[in-house]
N, C-alpha and C. Protein backbone atom coordinates (compact mmCIF):
# COMPACT_ATOMS: atom_id res chain seq x y z
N UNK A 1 50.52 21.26 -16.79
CA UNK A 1 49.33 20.43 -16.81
C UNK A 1 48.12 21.35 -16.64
N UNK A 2 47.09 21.13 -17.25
CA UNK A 2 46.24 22.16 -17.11
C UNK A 2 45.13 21.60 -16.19
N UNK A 3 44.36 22.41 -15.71
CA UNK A 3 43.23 22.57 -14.88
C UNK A 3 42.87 21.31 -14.72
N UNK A 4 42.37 20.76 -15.71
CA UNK A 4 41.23 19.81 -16.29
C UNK A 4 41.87 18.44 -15.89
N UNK A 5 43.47 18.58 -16.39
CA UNK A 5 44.04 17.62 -16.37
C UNK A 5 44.38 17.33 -14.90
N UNK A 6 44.79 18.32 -13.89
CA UNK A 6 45.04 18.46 -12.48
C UNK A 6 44.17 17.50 -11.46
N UNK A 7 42.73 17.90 -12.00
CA UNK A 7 41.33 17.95 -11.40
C UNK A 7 40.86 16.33 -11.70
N UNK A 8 41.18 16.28 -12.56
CA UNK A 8 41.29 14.25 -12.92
C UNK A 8 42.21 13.64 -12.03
N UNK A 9 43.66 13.94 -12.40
CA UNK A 9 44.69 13.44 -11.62
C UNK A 9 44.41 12.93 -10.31
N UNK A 10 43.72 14.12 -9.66
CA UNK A 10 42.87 14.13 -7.76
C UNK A 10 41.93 12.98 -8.06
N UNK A 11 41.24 13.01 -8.90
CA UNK A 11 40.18 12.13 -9.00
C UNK A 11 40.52 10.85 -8.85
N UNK A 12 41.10 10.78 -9.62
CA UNK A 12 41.74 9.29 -10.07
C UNK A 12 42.70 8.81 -8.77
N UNK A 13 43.21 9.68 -8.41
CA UNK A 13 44.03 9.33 -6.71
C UNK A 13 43.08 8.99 -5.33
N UNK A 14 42.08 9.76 -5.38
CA UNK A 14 41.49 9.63 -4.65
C UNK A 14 40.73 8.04 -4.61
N UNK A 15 40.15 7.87 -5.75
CA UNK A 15 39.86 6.43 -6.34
C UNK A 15 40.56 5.48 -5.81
N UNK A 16 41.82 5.29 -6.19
CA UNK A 16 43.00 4.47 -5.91
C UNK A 16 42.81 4.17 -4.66
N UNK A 17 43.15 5.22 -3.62
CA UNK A 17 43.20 5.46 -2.80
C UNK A 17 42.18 4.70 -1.85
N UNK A 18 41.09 5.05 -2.30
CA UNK A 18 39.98 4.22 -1.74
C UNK A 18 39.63 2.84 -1.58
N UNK A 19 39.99 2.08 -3.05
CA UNK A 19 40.14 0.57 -3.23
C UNK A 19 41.40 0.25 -2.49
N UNK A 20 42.68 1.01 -2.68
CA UNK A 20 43.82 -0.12 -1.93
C UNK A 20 43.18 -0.16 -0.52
N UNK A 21 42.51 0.76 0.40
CA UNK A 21 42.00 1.58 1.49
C UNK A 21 41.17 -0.13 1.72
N UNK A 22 40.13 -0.34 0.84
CA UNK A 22 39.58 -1.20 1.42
C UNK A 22 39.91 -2.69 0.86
N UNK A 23 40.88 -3.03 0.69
CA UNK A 23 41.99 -3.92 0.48
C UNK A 23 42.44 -4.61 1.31
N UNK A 24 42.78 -3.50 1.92
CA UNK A 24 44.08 -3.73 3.22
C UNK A 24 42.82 -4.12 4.26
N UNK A 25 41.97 -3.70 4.09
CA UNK A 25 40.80 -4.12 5.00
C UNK A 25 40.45 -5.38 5.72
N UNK A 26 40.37 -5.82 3.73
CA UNK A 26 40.01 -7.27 3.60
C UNK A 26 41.10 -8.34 4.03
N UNK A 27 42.30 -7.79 3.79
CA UNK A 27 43.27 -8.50 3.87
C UNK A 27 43.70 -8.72 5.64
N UNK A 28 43.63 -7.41 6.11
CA UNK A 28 43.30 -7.45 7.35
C UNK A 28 42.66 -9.01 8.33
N UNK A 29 41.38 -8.80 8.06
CA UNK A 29 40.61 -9.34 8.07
C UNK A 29 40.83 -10.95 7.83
N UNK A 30 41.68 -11.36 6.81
CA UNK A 30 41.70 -12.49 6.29
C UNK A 30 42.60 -13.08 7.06
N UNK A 31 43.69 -12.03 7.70
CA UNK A 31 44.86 -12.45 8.17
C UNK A 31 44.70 -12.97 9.57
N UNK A 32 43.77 -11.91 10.16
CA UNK A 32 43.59 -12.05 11.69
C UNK A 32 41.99 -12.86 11.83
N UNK A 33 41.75 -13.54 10.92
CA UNK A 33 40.85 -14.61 10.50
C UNK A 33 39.23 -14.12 11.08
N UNK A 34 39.22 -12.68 10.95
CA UNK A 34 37.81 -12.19 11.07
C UNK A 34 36.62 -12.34 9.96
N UNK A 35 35.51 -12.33 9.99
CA UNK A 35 34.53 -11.98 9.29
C UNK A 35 34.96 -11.19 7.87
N UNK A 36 34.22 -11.45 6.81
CA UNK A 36 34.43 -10.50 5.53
C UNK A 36 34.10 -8.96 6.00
N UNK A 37 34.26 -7.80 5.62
CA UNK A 37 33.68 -6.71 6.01
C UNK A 37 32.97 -6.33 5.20
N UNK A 38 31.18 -5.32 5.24
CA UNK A 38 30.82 -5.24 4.01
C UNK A 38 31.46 -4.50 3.92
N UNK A 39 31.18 -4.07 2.35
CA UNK A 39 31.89 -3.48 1.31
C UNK A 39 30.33 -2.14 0.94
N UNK A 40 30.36 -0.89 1.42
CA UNK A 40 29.84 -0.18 0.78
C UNK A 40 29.90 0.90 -0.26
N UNK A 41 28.72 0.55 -1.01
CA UNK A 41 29.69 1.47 -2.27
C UNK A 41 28.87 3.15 -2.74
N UNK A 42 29.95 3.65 -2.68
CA UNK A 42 29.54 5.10 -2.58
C UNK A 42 29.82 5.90 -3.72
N UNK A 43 29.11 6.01 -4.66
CA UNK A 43 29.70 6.78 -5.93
C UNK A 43 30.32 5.72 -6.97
N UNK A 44 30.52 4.62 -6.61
CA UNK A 44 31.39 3.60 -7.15
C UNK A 44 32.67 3.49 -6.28
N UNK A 45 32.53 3.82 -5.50
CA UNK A 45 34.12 3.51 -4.77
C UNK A 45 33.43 2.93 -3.56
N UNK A 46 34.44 1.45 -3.44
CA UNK A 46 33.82 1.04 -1.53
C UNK A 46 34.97 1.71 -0.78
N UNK A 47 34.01 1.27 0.55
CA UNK A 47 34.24 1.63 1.43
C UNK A 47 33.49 0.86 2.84
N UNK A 48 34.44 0.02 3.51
CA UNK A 48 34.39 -0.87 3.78
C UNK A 48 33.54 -0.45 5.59
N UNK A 49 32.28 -1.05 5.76
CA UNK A 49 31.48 -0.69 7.21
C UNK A 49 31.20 -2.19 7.78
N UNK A 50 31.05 -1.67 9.50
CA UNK A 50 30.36 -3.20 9.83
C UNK A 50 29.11 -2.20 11.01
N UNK A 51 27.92 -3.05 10.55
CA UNK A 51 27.16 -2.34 11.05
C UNK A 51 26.87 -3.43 12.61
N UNK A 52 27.49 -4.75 12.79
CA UNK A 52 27.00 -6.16 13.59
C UNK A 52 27.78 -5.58 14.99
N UNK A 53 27.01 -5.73 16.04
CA UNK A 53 27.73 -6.02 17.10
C UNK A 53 28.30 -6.99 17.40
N UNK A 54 27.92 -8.26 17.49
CA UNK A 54 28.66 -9.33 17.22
C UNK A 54 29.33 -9.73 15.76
N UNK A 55 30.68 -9.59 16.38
CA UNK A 55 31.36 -9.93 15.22
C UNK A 55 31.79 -11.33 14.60
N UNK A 56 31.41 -12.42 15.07
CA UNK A 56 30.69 -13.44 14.97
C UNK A 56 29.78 -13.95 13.78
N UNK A 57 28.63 -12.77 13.83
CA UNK A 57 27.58 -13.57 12.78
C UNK A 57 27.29 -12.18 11.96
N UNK A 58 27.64 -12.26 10.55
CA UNK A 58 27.94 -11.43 9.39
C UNK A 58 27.25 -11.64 8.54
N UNK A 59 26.96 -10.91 7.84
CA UNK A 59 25.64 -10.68 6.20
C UNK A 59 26.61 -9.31 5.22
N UNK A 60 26.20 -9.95 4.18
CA UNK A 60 27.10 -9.25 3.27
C UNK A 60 25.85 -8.67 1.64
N UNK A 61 26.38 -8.07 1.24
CA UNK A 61 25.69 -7.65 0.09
C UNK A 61 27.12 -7.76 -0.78
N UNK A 62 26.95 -8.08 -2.13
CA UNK A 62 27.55 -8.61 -2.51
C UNK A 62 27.80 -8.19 -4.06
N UNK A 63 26.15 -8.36 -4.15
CA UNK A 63 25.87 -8.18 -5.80
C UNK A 63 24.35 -6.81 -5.77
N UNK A 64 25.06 -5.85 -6.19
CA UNK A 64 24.14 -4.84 -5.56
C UNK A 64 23.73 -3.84 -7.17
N UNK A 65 22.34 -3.74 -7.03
CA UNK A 65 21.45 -2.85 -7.70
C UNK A 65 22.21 -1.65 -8.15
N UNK A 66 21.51 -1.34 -9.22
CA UNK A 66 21.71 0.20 -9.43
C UNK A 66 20.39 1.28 -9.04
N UNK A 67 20.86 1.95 -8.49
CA UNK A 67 20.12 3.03 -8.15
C UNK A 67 19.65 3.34 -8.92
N UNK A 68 17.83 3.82 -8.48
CA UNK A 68 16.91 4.30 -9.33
C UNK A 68 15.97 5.42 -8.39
N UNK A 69 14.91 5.52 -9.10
CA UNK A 69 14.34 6.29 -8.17
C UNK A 69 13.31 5.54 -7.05
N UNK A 70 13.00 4.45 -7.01
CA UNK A 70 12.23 3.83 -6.18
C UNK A 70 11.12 3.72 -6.69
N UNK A 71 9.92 2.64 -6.11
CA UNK A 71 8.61 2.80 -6.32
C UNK A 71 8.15 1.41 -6.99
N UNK A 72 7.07 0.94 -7.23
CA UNK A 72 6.33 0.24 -7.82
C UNK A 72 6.57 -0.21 -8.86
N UNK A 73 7.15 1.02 -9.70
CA UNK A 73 7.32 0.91 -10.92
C UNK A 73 8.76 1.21 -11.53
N UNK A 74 9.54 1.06 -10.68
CA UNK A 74 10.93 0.93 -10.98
C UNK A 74 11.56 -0.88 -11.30
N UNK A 75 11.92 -0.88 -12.20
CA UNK A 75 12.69 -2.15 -12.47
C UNK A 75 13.34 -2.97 -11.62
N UNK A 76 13.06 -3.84 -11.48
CA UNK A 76 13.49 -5.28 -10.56
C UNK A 76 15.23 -5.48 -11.04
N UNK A 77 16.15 -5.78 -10.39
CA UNK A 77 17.40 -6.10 -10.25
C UNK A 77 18.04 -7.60 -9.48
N UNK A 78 18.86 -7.91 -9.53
CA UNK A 78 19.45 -9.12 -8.83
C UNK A 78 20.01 -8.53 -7.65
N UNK A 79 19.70 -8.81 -6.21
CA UNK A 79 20.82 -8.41 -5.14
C UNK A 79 20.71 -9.60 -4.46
N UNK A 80 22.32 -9.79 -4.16
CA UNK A 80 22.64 -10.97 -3.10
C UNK A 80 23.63 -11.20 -2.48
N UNK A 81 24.07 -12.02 -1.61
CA UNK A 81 25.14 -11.40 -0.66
C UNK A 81 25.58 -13.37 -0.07
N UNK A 82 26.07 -12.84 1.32
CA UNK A 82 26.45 -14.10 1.73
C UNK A 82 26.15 -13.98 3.48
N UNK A 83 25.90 -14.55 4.33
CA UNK A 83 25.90 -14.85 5.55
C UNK A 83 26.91 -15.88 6.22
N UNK A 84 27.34 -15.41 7.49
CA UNK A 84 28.63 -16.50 8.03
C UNK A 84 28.34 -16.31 9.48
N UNK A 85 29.11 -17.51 10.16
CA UNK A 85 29.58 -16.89 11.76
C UNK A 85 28.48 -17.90 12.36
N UNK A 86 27.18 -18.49 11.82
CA UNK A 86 26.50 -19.35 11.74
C UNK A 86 27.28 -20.67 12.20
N UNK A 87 26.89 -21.09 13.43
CA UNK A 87 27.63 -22.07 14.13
C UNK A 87 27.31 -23.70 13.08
N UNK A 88 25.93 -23.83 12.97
CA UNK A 88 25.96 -24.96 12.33
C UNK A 88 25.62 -24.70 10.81
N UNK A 89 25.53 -25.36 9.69
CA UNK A 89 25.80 -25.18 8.36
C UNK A 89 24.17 -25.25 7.85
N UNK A 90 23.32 -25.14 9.01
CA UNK A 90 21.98 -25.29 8.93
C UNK A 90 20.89 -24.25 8.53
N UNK A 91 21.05 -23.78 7.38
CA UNK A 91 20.42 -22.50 7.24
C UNK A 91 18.95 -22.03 7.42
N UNK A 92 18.47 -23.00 7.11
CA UNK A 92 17.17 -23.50 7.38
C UNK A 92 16.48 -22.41 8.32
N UNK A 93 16.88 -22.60 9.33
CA UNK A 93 16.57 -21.58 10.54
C UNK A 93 16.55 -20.35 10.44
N UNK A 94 17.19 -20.07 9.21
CA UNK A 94 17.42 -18.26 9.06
C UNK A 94 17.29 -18.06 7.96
N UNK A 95 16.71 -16.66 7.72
CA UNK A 95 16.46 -15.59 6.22
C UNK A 95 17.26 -14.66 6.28
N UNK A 96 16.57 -14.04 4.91
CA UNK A 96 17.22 -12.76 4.70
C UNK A 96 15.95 -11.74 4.17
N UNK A 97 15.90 -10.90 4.78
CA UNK A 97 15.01 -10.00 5.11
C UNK A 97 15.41 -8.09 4.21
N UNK A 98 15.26 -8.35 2.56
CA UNK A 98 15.93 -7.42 1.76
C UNK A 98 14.92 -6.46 1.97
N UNK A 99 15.10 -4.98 1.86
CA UNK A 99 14.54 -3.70 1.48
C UNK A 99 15.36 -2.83 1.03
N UNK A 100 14.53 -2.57 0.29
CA UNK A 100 14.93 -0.99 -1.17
C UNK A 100 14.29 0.23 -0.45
N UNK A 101 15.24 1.05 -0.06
CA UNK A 101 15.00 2.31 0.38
C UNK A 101 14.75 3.06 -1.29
N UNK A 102 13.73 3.90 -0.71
CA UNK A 102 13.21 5.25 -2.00
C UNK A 102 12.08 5.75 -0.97
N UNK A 103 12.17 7.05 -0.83
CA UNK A 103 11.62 8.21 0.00
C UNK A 103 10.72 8.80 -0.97
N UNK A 104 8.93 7.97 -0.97
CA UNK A 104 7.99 8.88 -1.77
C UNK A 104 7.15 9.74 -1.25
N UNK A 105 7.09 10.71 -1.17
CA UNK A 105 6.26 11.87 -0.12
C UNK A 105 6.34 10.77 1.07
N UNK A 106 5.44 10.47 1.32
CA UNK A 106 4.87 10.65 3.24
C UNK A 106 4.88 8.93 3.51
N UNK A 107 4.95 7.97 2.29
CA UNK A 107 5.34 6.75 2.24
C UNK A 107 6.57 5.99 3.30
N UNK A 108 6.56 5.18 4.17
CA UNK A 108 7.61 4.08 4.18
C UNK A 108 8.86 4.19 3.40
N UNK A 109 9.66 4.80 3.87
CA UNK A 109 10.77 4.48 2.99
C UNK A 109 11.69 3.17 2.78
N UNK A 110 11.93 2.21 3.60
CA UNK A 110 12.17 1.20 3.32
C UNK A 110 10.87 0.02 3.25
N UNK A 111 11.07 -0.65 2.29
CA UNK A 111 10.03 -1.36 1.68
C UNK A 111 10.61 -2.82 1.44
N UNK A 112 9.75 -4.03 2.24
CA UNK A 112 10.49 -5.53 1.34
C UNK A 112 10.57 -5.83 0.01
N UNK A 113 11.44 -6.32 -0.28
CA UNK A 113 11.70 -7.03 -1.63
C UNK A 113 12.08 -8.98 -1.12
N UNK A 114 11.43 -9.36 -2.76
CA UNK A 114 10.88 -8.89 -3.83
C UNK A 114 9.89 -8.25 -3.55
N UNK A 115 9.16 -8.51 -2.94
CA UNK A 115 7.08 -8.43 -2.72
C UNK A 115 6.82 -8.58 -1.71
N UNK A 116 5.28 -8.09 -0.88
CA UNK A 116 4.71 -8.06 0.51
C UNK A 116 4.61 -9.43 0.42
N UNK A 117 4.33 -10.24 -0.53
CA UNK A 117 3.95 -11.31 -0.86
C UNK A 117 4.96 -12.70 -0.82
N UNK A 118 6.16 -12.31 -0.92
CA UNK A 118 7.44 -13.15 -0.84
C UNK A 118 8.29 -11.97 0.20
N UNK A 119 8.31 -11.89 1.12
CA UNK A 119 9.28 -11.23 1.94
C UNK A 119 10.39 -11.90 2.76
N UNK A 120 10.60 -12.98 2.30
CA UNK A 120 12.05 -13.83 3.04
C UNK A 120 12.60 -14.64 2.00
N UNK A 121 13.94 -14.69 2.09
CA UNK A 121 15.02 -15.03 0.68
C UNK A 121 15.40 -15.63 1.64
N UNK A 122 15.54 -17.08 1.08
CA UNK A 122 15.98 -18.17 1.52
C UNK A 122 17.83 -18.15 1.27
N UNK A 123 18.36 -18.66 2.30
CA UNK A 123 19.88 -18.92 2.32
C UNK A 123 20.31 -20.55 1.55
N UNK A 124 20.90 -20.63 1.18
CA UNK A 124 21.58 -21.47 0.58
C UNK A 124 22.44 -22.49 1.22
N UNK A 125 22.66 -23.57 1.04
CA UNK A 125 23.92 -24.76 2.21
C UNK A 125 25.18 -23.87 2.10
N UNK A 126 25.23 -23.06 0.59
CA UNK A 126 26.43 -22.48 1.12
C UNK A 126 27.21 -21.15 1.88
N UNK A 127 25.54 -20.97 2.08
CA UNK A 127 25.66 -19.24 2.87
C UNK A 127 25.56 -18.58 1.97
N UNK A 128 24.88 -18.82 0.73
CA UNK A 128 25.00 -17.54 -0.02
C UNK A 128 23.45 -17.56 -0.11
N UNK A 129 23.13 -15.83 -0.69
CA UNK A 129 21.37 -15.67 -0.72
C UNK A 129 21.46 -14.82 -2.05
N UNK A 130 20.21 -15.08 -2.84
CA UNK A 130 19.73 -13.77 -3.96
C UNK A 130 18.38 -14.11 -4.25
N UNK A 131 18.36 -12.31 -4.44
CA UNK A 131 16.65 -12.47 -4.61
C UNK A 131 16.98 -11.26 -5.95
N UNK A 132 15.36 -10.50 -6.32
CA UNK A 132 15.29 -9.33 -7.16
C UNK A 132 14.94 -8.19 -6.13
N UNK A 133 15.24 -7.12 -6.32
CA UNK A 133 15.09 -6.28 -5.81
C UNK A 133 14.19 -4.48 -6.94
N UNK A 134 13.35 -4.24 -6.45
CA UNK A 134 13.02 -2.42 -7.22
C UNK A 134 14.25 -1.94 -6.84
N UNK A 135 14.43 -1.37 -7.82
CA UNK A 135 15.52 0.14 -7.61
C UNK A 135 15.65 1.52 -6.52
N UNK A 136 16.57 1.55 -5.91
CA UNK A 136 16.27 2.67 -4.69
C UNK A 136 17.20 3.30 -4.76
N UNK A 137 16.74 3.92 -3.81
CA UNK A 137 18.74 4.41 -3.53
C UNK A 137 19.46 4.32 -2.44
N UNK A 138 18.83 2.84 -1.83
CA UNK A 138 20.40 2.12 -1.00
C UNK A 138 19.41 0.71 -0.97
N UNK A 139 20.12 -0.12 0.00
CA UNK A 139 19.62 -1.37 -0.41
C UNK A 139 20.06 -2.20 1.72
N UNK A 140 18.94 -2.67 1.86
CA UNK A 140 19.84 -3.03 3.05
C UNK A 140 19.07 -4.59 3.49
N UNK A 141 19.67 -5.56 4.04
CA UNK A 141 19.82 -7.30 4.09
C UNK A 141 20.17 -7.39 5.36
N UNK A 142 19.36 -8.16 5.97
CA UNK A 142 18.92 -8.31 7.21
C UNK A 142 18.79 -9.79 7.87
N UNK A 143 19.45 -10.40 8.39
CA UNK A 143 19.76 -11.76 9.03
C UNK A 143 18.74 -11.84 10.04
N UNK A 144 17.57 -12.79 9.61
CA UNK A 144 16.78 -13.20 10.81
C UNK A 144 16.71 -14.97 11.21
N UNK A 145 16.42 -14.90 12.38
CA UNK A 145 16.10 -16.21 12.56
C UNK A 145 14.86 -16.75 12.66
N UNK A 146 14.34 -17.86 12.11
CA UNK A 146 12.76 -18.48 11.49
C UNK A 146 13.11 -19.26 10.41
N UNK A 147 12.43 -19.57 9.98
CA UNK A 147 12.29 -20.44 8.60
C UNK A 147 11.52 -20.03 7.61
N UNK A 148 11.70 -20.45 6.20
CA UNK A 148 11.09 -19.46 5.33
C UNK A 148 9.64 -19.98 5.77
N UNK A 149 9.20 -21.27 5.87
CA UNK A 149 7.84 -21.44 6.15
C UNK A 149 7.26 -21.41 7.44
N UNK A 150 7.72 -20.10 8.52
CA UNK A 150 6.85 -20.31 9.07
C UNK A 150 6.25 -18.91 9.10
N UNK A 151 5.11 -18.60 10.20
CA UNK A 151 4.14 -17.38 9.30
C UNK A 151 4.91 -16.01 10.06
N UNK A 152 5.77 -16.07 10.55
CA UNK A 152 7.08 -15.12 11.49
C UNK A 152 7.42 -14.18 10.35
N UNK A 153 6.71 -13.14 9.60
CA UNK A 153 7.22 -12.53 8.34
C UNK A 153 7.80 -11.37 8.82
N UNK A 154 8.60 -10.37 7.70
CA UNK A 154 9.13 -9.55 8.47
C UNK A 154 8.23 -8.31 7.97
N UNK A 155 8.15 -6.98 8.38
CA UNK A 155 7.77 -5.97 8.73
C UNK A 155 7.74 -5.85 6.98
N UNK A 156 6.36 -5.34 6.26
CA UNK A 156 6.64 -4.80 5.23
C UNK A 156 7.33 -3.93 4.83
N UNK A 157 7.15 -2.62 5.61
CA UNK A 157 7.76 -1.44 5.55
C UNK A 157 8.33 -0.55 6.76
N UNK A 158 9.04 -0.26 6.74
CA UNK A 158 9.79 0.12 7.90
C UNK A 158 10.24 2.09 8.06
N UNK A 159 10.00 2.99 8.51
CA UNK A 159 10.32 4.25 8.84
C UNK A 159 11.56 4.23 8.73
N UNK A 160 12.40 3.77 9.57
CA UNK A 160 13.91 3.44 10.07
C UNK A 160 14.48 2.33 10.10
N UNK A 161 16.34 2.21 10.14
CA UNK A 161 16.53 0.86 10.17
C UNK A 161 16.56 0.34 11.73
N UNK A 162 15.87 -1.40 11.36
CA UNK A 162 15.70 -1.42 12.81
C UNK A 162 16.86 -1.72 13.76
N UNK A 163 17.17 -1.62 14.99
CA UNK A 163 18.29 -2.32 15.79
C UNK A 163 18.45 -3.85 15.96
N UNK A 164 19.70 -3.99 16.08
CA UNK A 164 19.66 -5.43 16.03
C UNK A 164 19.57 -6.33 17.49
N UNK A 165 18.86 -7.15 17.33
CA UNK A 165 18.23 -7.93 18.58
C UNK A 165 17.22 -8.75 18.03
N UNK A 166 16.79 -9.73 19.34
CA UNK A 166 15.65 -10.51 19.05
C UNK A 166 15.66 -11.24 17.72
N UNK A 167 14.48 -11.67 16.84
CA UNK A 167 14.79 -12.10 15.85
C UNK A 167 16.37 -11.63 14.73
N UNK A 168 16.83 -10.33 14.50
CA UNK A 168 17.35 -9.61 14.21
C UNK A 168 18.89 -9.87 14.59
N UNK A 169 19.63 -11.04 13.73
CA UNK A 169 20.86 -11.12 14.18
C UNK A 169 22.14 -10.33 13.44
N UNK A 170 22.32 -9.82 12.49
CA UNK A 170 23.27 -8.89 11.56
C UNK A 170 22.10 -8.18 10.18
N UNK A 171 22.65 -7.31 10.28
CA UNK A 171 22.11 -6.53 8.91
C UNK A 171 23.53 -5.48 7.75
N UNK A 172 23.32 -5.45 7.18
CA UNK A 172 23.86 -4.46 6.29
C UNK A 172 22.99 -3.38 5.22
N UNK A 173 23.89 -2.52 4.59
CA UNK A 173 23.19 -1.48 3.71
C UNK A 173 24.29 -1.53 3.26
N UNK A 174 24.11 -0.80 1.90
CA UNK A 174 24.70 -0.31 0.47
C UNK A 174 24.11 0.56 0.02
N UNK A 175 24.46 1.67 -0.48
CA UNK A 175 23.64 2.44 -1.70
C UNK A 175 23.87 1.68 -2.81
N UNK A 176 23.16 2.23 -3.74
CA UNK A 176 22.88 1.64 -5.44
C UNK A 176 24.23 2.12 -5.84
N UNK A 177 24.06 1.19 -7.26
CA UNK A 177 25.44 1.62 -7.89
C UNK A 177 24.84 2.87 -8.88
N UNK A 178 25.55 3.97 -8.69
CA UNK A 178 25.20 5.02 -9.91
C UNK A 178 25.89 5.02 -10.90
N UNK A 179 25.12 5.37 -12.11
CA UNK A 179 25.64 5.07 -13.28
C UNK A 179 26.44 6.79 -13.68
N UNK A 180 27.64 6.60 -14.39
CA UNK A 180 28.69 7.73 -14.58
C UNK A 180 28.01 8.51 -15.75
């Protein structure tokens, strides 16, 4: 087998490897009747994180962007996910609080989406959320409690991700999907 062919072989194992990896995760999970786990995806392969201290109340990304370079002028995408662990079926009370990380010189690197202007994505009766998102290169969804109408908005732009507390009940991240 030659070089080339060797050097794939690994590749392709490693791959495998990774999806059954976060499989057994899920399945895990399903069995011992926990929370979904997110699913982060790295190169195209997940890899399954929980960023919540309480394991209880969960946010998921779901349907995730492709990585770009960030900015103003990067193309809008679909990202959306699901929320659970939510005692009553009342969503009302809670958002989702999306930002597109992209690092421009001396700028905010995480930034709301869609807009300063729309910064809370409403949840759904069925726990599910989607909004558009600019292109970055990771993506991270943030469980708050408020209502979309009241004037409680979240932080345009943020240095770091924040800790969870206070308004701030689960969050997740993803990087973008890169294209091969």
């Amino acid at each position: 087998m030659s070089n080339k062919r060797k050097s794939r072989f690994w590749k392709d194992a490693v791959i495998v490897a990774a999806i059954i990896s976060a499989i057994a995760v899920i399945i895990a999970a399903i069995i011992n009747k926990l929370p979904p786990p997110d699913i982060k995806v790295i190169g195209g392969h997940p890899t399954p994180i929980n960023l919540n201290s309480n394991s209880s109340l969960y946010i998921t990304i779901t349907i995730i962007p492709h990585a770009g370079p960030g900015g103003e002028n990067s193309p809008q995408e679909p990202i959306g996910g699901q929320v659970g662990g939510i005692v009553s079926s009342d969503y009302s009370n809670y958002f989702v609080a999306v930002y597109t990380y992209a690092k421009n010189g001396d700028k905010n690197p995480w930034t709301i989406q869609p807009s300063f202007a729309d910064p809370k994505t409403p949840i759904g009766s069925d726990g599910f959320w989607k909004t558009m998102a600019r292109q970055g290169s990771s993506y991270m969804a943030i469980l708050r409690t408020g209502s979309i109408a009241s004037s409680n908005s979240p932080e345009g732009t943020l240095l770091v991700e924040p800790p969870l507390g206070g308004s701030i009940l689960a969050k997740t991240n993803v990087l973008g999907v890169y294209h091969d």
